[in-house]
Protein backbone atom coordinates (compact mmCIF):
# COMPACT_ATOMS: atom_id res chain seq x y z
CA UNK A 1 -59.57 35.62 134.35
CA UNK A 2 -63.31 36.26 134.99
CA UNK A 3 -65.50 36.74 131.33
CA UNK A 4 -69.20 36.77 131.47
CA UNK A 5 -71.76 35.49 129.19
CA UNK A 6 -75.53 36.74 128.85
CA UNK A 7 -76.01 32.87 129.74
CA UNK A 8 -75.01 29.50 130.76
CA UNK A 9 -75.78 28.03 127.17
CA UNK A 10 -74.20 30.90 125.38
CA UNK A 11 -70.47 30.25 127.55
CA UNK A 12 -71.44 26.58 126.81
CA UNK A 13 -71.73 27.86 123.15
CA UNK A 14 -68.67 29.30 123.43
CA UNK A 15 -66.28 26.78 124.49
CA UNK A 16 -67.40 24.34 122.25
CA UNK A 17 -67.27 26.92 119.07
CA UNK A 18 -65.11 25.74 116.35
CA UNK A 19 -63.42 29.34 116.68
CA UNK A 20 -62.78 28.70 120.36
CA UNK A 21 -61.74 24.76 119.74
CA UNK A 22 -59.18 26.27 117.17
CA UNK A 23 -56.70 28.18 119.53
CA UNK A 24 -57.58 26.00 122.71
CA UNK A 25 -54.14 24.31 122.25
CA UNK A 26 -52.43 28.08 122.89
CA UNK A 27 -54.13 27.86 126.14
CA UNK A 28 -53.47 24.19 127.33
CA UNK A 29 -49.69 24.42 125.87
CA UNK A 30 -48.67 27.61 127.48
CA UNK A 31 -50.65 27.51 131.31
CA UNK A 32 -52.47 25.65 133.25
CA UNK A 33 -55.70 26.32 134.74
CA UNK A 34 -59.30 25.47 135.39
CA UNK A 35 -62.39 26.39 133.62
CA UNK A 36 -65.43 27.08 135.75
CA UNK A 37 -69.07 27.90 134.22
CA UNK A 38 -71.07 29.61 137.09
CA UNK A 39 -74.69 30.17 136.42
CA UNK A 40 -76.69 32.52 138.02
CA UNK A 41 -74.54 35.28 139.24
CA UNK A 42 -76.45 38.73 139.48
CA UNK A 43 -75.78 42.04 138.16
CA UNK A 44 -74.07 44.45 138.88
CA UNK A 45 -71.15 42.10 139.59
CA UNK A 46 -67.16 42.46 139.81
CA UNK A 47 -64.84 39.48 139.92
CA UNK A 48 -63.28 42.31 143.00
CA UNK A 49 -66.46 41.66 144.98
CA UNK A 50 -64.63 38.95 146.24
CA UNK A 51 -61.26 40.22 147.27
CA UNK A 52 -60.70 41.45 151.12
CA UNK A 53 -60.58 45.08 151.88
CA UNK A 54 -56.69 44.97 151.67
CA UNK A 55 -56.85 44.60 148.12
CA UNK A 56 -59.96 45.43 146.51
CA UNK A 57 -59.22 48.22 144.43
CA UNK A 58 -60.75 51.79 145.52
CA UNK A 59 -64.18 53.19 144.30
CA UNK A 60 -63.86 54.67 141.39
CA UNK A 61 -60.39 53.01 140.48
C-alpha cells in the first residue's frame, strides 16, 4: 500500500496522530508489514512506475 503525504513531517504527523495511534492495533493484530517514510519523491508519480512491463497496467487503465 503506497499513500502520499504533501511532506515528510506531515506522514510523520500522521503516524504519530492520536487518531492513527487509536486503530494501529487493527493493523499490527491482523498483518504484518513494514512502514517506510520516503522523502523526496517527485511528481507526477505512480507506485506502478516501478513494476516491469509484464505487469504495469496499460495507459489509460
Amino acid at each position: 500500500m503506497v499513500i502520499s503525504f504533501p511532506s515528510l513531517p506531515a506522514a510523520q504527523d500522521r503516524y504519530d496522530s492520536p487518531a492513527y495511534r487509536s486503530i494501529l492495533p487493527l493493523r499490527t493484530r491482523n498483518s504484518s508489514g513494514s512502514v517506510i517514510l520516503v522523502d523526496g519523491v517527485t511528481r507526477p508519480h505512480a507506485a506502478t512506475d516501478i513494476l516491469s512491463p509484464a505487469t504495469r497496467p496499460a495507459a489509460g487503465a
